[in-house]
N, C-alpha and C. Protein backbone atom coordinates (compact mmCIF):
# COMPACT_ATOMS: atom_id res chain seq x y z
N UNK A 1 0.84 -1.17 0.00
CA UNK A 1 0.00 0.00 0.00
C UNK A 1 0.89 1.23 0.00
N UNK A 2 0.52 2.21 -0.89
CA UNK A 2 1.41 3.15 -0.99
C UNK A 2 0.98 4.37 -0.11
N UNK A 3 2.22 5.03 0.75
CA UNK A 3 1.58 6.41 1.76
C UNK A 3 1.08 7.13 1.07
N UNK A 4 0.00 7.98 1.42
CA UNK A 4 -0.21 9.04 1.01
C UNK A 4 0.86 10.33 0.84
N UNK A 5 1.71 10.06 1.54
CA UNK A 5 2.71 11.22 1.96
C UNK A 5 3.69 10.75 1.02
N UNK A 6 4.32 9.72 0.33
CA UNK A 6 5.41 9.12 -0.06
C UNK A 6 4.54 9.63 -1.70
N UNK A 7 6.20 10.46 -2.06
CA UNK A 7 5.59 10.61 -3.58
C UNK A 7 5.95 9.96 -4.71
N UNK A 8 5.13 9.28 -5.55
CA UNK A 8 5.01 8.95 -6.40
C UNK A 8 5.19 9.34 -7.90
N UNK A 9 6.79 8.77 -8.09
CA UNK A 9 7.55 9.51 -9.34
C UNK A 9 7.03 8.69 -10.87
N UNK A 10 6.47 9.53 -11.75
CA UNK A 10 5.77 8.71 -12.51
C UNK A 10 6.77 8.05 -13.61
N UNK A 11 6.78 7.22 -14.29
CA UNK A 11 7.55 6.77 -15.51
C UNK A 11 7.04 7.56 -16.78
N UNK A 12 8.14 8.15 -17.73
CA UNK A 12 7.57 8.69 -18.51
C UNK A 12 8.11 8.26 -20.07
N UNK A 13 7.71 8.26 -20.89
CA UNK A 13 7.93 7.45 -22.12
C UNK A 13 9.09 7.67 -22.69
N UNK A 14 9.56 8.95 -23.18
CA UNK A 14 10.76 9.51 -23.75
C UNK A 14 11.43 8.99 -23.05
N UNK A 15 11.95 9.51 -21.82
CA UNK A 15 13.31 8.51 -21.02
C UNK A 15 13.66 7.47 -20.89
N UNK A 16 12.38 6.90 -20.49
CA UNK A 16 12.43 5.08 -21.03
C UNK A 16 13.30 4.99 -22.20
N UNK A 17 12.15 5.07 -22.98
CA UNK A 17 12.65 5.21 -24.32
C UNK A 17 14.02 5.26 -24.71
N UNK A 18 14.64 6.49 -24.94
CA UNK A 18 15.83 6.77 -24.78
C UNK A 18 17.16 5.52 -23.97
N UNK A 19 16.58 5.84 -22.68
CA UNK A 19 17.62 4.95 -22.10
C UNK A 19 17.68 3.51 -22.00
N UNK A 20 16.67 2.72 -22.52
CA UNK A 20 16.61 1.18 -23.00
C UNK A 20 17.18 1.05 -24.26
N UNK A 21 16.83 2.14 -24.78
CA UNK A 21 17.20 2.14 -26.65
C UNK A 21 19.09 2.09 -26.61
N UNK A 22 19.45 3.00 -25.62
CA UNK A 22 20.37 3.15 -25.50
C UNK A 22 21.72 2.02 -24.93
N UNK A 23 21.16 1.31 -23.89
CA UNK A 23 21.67 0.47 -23.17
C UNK A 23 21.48 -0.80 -23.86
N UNK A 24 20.52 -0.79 -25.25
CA UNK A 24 20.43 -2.04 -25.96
C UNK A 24 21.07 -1.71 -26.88
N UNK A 25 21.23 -0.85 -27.47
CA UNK A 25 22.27 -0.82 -28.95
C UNK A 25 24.23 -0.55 -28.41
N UNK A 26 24.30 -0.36 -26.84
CA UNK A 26 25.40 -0.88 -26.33
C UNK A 26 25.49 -1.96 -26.18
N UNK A 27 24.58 -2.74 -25.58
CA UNK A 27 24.76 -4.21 -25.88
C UNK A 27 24.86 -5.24 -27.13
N UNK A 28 24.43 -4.49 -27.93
CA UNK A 28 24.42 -4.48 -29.54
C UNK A 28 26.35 -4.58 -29.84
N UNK A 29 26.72 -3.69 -29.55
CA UNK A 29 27.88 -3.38 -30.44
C UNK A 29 29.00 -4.27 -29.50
N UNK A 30 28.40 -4.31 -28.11
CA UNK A 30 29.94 -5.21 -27.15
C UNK A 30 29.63 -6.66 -28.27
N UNK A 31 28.02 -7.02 -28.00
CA UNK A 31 28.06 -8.58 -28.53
C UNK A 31 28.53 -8.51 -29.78
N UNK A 32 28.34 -7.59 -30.85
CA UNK A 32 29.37 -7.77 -32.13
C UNK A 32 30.76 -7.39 -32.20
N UNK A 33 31.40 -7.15 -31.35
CA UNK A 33 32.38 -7.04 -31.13
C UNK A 33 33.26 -8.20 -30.33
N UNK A 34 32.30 -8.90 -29.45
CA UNK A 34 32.64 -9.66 -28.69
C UNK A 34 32.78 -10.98 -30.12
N UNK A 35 31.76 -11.11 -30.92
CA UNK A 35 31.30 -12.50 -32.01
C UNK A 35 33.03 -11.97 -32.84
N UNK A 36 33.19 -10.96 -33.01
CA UNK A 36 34.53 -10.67 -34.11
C UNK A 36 35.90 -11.11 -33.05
N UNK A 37 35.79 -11.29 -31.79
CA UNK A 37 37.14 -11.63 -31.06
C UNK A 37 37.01 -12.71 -30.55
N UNK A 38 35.79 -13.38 -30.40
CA UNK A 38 35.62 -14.71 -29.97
C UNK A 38 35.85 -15.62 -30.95
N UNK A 39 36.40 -16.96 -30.85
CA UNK A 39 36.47 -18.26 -31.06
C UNK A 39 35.28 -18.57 -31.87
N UNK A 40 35.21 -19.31 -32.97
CA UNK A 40 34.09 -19.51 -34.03
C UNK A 40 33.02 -20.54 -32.82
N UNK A 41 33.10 -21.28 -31.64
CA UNK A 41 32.36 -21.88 -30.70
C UNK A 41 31.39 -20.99 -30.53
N UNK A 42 31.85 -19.88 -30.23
CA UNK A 42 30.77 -18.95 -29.39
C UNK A 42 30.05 -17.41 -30.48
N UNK A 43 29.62 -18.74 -31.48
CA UNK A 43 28.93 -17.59 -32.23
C UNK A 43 27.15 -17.11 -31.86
N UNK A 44 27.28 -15.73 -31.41
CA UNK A 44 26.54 -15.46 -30.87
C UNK A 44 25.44 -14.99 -31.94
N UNK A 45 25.94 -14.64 -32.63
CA UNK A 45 25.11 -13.99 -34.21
C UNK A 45 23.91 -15.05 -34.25
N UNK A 46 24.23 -16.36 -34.38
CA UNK A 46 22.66 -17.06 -35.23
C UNK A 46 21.80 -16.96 -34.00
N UNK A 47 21.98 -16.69 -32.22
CA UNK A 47 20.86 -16.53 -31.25
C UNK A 47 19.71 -14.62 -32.42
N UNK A 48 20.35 -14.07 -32.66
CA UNK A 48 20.08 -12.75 -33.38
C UNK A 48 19.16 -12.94 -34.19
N UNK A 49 19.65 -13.45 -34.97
CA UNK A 49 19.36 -13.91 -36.39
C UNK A 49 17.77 -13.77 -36.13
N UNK A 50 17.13 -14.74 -35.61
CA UNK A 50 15.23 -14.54 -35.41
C UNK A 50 14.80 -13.30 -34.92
N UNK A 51 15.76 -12.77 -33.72
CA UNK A 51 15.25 -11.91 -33.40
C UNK A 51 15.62 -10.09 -34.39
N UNK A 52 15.95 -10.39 -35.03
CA UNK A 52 16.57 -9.10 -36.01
C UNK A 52 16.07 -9.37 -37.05
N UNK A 53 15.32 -9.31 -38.07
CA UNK A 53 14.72 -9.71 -39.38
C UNK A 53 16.09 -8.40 -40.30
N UNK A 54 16.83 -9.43 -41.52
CA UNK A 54 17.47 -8.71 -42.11
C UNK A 54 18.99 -8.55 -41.18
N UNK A 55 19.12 -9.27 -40.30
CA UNK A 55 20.24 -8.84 -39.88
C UNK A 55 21.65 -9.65 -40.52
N UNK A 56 22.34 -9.89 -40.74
CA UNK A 56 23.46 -10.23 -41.27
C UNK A 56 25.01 -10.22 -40.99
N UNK A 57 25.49 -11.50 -40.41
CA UNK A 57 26.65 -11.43 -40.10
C UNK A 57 27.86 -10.58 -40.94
N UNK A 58 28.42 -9.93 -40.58
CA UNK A 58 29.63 -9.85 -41.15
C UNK A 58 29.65 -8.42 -42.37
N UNK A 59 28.49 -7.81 -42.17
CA UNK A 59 27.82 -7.12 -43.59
C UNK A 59 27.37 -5.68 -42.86
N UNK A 60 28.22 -4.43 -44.00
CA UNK A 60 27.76 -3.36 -43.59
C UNK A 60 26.42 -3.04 -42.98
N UNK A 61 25.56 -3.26 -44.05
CA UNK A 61 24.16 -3.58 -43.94
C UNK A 61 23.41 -4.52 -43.10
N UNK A 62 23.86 -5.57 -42.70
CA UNK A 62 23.00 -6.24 -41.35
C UNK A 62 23.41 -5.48 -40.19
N UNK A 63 24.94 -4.84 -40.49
CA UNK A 63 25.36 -4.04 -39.08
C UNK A 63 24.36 -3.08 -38.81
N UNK A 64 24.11 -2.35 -39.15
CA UNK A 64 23.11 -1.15 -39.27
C UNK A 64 21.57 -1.16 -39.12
N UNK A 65 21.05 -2.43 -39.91
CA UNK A 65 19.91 -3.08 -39.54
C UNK A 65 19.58 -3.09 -38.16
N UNK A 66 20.78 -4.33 -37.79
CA UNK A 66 20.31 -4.58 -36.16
C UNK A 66 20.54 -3.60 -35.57
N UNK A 67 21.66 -2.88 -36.08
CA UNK A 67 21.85 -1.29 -34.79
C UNK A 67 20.19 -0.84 -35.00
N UNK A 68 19.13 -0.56 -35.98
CA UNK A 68 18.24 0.38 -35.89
C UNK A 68 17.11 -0.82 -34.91
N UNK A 69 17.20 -1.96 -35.11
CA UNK A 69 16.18 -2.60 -35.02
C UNK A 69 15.99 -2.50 -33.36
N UNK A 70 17.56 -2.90 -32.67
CA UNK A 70 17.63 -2.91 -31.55
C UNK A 70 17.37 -1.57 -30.63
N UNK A 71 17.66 -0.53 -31.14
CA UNK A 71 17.47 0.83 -30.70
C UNK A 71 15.34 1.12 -30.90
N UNK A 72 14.92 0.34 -31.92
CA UNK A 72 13.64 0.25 -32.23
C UNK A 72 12.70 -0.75 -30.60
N UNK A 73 13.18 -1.51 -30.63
CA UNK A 73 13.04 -2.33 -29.74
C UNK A 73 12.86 -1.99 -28.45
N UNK A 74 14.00 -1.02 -27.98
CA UNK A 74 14.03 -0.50 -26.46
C UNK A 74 12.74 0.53 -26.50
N UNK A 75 12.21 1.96 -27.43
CA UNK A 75 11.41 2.45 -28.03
C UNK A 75 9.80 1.73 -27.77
N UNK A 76 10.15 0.21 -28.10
CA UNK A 76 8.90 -0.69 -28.47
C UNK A 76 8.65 -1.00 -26.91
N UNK A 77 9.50 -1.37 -26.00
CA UNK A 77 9.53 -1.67 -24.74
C UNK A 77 8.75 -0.89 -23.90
N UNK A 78 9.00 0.35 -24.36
CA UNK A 78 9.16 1.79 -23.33
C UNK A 78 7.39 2.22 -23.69
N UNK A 79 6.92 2.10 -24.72
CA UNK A 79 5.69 2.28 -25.32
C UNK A 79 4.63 1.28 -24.51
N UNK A 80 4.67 0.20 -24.44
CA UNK A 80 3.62 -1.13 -23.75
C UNK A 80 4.26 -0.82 -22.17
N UNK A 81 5.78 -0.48 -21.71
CA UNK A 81 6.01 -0.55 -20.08
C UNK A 81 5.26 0.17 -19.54
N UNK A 82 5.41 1.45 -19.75
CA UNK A 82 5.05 2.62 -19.02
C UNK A 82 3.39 2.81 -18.49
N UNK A 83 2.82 2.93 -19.64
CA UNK A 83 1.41 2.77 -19.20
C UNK A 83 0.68 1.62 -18.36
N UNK A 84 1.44 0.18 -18.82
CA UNK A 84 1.14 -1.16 -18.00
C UNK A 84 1.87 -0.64 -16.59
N UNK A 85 2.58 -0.11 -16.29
CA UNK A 85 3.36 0.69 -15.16
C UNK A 85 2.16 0.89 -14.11
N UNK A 86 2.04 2.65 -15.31
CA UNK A 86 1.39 3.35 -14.43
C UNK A 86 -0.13 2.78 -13.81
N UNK A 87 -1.18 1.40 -14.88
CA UNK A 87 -1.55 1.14 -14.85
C UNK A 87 -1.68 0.48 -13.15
N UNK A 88 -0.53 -0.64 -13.00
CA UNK A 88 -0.79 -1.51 -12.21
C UNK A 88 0.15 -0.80 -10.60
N UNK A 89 0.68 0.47 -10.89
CA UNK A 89 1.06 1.43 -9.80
C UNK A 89 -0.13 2.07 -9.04
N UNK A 90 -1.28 2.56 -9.78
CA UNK A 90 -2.29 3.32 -9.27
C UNK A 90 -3.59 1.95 -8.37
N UNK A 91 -3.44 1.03 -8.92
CA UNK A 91 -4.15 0.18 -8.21
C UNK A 91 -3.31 -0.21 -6.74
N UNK A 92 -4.26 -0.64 -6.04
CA UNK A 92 -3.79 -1.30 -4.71
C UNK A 92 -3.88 -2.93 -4.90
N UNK A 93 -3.08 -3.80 -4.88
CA UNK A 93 -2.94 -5.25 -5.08
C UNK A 93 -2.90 -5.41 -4.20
């Protein structure tokens, strides 16, 4: 149960946004960076592959793909979180 007195900082879309988008297209570039210094065992690219439509090992163009798709993604996150958020914040469970 939340105090009446205790304030309630709301989630807001842009920042989300922004900072998932952000923290996923860093994770984006360590894991392709990581697939170019790692051992052909630990190819991480074909886990991608479904989740990136168009993405492509090794290729200017899949690079860029997944950079937009993944930055799309955090965006896509931040859009369905926030309101399901604020949604299930304002109720008492």
């Amino acid at each position: 149960m939340i105090n009446s007195n205790t304030p309630v900082t709301q989630l807001r879309v842009a920042p989300l946004g922004n900072t998932l988008s952000l923290f996923l297209v860093i994770s984006y570039l360590l894991c392709v960076g990581f697939g170019l210094l790692a051992p052909a065992q630990m190819r991480m690219y074909e886990a991608w592959a479904p989740l990136l439509p168009g993405f492509e090992w090794l290729t200017w163009t899949g690079f860029f793909i997944g950079l937009v798709e993944v930055y799309l993604y955090g965006w896509y996150i931040a859009v369905l979180f926030v309101p399901l958020y604020r949604v299930f914040s304002r109720s008492e469970l």
